[in-house]
N, C-alpha and C. Protein backbone atom coordinates (compact mmCIF):
# COMPACT_ATOMS: atom_id res chain seq x y z
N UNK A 1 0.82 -1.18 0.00
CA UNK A 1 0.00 0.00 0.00
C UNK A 1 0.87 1.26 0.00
N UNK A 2 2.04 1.25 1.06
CA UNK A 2 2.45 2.68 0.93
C UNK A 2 3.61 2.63 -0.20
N UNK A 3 3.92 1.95 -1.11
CA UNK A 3 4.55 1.84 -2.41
C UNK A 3 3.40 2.52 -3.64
N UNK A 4 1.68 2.31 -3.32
CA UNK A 4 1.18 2.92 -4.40
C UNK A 4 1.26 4.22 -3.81
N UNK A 5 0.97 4.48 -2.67
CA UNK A 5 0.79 6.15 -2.13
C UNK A 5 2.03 6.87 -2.75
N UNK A 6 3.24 6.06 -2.98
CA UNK A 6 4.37 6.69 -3.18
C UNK A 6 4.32 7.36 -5.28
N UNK A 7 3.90 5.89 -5.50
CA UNK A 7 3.27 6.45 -7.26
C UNK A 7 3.04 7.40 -7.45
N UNK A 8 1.32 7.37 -6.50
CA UNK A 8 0.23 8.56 -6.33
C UNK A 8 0.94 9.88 -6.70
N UNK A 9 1.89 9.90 -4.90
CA UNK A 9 2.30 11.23 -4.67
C UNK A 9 3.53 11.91 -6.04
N UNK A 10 4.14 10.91 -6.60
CA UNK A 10 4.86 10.92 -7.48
C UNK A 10 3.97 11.67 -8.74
N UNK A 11 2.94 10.90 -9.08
CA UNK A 11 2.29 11.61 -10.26
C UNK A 11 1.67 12.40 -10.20
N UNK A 12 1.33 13.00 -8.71
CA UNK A 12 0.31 14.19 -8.67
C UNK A 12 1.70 15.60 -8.45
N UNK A 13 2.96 14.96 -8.38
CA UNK A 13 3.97 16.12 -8.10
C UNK A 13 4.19 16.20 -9.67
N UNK A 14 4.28 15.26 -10.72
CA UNK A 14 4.57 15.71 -12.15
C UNK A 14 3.38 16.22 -12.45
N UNK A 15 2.47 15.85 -12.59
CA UNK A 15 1.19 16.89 -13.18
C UNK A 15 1.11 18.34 -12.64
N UNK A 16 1.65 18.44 -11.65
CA UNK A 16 1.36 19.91 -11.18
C UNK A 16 2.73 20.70 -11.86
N UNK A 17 3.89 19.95 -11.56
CA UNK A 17 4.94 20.58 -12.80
C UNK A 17 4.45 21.09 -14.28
N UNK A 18 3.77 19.71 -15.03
CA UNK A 18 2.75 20.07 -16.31
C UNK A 18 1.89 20.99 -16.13
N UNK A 19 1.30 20.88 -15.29
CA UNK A 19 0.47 22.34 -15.39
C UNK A 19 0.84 23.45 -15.04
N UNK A 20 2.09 23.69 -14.71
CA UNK A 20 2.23 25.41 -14.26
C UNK A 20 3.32 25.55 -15.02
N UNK A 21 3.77 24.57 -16.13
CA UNK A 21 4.38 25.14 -16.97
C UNK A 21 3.74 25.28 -18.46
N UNK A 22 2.27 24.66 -18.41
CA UNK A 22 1.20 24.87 -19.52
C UNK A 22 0.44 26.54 -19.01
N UNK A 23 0.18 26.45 -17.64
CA UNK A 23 -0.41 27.93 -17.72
C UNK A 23 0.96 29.14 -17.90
N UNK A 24 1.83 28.88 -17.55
CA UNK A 24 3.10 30.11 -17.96
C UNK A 24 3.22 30.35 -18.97
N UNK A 25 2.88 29.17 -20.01
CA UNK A 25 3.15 29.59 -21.52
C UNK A 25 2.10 29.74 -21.88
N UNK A 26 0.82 29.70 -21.69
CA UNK A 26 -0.02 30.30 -21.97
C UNK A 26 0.25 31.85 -21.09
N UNK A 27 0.19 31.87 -20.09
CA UNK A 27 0.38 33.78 -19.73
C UNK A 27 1.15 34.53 -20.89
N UNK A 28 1.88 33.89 -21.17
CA UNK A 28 3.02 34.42 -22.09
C UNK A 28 2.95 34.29 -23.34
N UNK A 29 1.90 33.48 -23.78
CA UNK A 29 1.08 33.70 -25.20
C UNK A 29 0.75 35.21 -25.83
N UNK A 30 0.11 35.91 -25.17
CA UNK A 30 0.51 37.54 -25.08
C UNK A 30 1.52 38.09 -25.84
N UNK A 31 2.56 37.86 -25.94
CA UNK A 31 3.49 38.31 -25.97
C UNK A 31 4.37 37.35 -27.04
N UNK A 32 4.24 36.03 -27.37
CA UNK A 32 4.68 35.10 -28.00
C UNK A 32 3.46 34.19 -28.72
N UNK A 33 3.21 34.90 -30.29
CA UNK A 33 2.02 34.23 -30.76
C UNK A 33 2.51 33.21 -31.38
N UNK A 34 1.94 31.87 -31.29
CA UNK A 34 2.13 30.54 -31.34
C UNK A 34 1.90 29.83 -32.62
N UNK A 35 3.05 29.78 -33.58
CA UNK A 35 2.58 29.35 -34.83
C UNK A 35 1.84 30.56 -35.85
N UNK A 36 2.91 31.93 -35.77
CA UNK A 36 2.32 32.89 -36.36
C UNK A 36 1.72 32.39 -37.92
N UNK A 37 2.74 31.79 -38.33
CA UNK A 37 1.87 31.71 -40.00
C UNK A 37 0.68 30.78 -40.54
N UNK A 38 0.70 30.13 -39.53
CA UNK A 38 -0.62 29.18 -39.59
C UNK A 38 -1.55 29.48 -38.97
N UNK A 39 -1.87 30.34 -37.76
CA UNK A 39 -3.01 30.93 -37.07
C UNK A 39 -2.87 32.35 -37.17
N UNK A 40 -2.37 32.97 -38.15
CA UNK A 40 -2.10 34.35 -37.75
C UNK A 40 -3.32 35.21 -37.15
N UNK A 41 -4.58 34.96 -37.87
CA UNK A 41 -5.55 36.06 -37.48
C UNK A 41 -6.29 35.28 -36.04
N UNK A 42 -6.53 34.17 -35.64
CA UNK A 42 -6.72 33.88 -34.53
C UNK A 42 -5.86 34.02 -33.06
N UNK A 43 -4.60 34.39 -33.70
CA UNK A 43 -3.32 34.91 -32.81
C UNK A 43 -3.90 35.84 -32.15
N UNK A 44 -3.90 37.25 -33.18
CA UNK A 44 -4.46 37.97 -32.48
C UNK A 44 -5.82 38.40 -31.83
N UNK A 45 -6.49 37.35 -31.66
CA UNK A 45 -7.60 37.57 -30.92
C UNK A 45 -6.99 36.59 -29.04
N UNK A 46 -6.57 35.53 -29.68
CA UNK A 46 -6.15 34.82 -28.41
C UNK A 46 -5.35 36.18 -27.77
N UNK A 47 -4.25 36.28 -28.24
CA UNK A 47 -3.34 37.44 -27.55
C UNK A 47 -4.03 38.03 -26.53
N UNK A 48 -4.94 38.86 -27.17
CA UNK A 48 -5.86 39.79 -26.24
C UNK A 48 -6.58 39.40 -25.43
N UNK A 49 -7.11 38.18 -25.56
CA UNK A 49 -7.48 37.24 -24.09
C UNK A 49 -6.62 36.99 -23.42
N UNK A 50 -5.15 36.73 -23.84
CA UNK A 50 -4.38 35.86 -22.83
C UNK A 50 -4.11 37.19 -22.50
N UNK A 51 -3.90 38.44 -22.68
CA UNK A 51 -3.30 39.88 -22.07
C UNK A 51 -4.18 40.29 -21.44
N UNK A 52 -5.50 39.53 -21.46
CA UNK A 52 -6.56 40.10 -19.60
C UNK A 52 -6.44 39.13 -18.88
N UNK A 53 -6.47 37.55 -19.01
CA UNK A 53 -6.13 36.30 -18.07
C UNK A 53 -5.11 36.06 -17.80
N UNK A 54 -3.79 37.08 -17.92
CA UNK A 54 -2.56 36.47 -17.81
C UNK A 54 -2.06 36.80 -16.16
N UNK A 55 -2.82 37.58 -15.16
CA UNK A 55 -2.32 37.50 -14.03
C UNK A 55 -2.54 36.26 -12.96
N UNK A 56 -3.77 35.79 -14.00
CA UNK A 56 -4.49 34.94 -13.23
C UNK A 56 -3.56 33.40 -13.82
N UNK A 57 -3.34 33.32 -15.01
CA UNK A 57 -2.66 32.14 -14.93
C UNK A 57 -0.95 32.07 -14.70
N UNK A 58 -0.55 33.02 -14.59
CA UNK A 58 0.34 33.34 -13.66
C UNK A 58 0.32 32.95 -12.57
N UNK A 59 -0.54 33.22 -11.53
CA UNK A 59 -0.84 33.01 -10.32
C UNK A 59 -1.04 31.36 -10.21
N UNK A 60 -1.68 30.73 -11.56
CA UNK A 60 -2.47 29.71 -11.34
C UNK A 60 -0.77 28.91 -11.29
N UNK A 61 0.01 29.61 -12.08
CA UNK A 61 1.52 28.74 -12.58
C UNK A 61 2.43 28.39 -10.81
N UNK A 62 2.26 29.78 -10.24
CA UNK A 62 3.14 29.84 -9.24
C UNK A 62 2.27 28.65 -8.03
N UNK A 63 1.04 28.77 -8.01
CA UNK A 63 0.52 27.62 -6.99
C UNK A 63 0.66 26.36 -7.78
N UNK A 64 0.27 25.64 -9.35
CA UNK A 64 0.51 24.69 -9.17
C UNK A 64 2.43 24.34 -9.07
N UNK A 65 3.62 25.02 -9.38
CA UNK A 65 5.05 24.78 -8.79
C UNK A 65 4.87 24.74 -7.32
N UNK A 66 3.88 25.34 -6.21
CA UNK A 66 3.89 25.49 -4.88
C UNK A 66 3.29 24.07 -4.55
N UNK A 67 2.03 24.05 -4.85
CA UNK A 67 1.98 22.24 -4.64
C UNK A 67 2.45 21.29 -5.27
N UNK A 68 3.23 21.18 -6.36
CA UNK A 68 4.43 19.96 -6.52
C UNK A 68 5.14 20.03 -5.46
N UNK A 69 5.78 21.29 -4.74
CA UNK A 69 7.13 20.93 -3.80
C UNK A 69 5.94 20.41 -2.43
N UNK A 70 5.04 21.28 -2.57
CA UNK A 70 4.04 20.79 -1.04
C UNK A 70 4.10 19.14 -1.54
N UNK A 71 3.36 18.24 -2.20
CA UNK A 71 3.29 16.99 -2.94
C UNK A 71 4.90 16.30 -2.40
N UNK A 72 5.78 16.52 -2.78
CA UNK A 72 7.34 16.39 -2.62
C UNK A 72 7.36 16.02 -1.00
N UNK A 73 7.48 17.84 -0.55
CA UNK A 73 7.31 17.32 0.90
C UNK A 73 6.85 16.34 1.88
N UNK A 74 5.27 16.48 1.33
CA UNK A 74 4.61 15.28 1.96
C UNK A 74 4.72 13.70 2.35
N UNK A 75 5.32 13.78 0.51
CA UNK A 75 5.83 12.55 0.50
C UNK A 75 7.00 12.19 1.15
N UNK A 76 7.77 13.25 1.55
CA UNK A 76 9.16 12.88 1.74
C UNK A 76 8.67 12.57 3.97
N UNK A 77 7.74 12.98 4.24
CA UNK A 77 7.41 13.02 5.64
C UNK A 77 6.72 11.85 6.10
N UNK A 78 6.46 11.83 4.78
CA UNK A 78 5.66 10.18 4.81
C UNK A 78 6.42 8.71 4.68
N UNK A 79 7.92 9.38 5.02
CA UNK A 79 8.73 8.08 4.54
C UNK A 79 8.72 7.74 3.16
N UNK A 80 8.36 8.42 2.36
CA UNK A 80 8.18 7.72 0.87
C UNK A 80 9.28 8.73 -0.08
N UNK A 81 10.45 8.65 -1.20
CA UNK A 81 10.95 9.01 -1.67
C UNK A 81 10.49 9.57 -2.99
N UNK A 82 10.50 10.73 -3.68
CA UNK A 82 10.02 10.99 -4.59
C UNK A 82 10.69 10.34 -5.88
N UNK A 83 10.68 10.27 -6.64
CA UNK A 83 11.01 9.82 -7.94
C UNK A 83 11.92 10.92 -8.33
N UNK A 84 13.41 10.83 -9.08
CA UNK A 84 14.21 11.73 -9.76
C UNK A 84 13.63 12.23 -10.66
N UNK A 85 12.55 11.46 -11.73
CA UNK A 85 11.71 12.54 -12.90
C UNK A 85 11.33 13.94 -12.41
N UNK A 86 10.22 12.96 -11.10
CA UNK A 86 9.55 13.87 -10.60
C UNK A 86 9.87 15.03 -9.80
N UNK A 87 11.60 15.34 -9.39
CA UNK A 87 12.15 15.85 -8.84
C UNK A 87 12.35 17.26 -9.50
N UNK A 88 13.44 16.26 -10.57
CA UNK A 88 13.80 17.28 -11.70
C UNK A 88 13.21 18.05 -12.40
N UNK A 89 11.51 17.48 -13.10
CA UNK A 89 11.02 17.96 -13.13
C UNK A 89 10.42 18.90 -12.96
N UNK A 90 9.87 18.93 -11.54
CA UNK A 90 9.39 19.98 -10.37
C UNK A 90 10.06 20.70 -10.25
N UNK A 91 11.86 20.82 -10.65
CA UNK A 91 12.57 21.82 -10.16
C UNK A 91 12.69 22.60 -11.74
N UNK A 92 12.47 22.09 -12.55
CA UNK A 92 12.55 22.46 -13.92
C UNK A 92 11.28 23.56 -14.26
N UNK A 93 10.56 23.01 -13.74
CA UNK A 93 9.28 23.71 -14.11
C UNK A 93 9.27 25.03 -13.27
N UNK A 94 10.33 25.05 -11.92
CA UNK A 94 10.04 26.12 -11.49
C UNK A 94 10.62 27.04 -11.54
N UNK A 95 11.46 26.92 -12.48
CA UNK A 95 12.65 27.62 -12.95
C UNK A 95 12.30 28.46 -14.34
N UNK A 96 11.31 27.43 -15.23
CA UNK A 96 10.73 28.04 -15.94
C UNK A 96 9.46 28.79 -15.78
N UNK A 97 8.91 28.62 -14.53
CA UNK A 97 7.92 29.59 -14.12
C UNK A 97 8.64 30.79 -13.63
N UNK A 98 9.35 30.74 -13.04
CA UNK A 98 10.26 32.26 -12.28
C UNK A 98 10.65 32.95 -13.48
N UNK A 99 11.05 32.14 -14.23
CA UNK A 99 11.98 32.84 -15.21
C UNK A 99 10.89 33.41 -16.61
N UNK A 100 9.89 33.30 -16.71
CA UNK A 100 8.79 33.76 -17.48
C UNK A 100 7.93 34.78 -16.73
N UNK A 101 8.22 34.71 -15.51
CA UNK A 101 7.73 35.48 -14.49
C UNK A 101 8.62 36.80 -14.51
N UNK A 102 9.61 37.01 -14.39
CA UNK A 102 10.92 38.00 -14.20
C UNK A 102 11.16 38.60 -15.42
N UNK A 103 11.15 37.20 -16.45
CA UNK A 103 12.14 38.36 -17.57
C UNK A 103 11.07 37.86 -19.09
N UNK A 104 9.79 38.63 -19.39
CA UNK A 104 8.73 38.07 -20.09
C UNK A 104 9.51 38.67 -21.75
N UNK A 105 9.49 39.49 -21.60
CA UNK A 105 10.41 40.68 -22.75
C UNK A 105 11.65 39.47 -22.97
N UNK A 106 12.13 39.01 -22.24
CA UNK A 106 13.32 38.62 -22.80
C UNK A 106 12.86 37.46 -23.36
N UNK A 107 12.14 36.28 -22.70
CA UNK A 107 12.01 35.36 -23.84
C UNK A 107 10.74 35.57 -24.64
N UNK A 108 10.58 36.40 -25.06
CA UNK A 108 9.62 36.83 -26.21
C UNK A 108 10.54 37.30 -27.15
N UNK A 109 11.34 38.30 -26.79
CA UNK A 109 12.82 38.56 -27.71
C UNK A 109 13.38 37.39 -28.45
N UNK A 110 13.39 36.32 -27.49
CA UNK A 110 14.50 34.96 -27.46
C UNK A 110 13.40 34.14 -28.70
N UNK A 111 12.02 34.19 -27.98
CA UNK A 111 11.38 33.27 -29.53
C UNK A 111 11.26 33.79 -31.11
N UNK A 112 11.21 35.28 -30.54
CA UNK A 112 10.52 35.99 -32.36
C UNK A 112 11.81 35.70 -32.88
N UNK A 113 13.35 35.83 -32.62
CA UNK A 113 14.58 35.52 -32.81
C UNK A 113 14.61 34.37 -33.79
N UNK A 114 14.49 33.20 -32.97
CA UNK A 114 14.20 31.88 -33.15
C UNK A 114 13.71 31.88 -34.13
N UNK A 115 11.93 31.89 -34.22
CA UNK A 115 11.33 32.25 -35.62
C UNK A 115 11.37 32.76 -36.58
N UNK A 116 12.17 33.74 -36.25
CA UNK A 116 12.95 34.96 -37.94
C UNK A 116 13.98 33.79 -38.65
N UNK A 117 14.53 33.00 -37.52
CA UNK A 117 15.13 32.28 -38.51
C UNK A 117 16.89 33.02 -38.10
């Protein structure tokens, strides 16, 4: 039993990594339109949604990175070891949440770059 709790806690700490690094890049959709030449005119309508919802999935980014490490913790109090995916992961994701958080201009710079080619 406490080998599945350990799974559990394992996959509910990667999904919350996945999700707060799906809502960051969506906040940051705004600012980085996704597949300009194939959606161009739906770009800019998303844009302008994601530039009124973007504090909120921001926010939504920084709590789900806050409950992966809460998830982590738990598990780790519970005697149960987290998984290295799920570690790295969790620490990955929160690195890319801070860092989309801090410097938005810069990797928006860093993708149109990219895309010019």
């Amino acid at each position: 039993m406490k080998a599945n709790l350990g799974t559990t806690e394992s996959k509910r700490t990667m999904l919350a990594s996945f999700a707060a690094v799906g809502s960051v890049i969506l906040a940051s959709s705004c600012c980085l339109p996704l597949l300009p030449f194939l959606v161009a005119a739906g770009t800019a309508g998303s844009s302008a949604f994601f530039v009124k919802v973007r504090p909120f999935l921001l926010a939504a980014s920084v709590l789900f990175v806050a409950y992966g490490f809460y998830q982590g913790w738990r598990a780790k109090k519970c005697n149960q070891q987290p998984s290295a995916l799920s570690t790295a992961l969790l620490w990955f994701s929160a690195i890319v949440v801070l860092t989309f958080i801090l410097f938005p201009q810069v990797i928006a710079n860093f993708v149109a770059n990219l895309l010019a080619g």
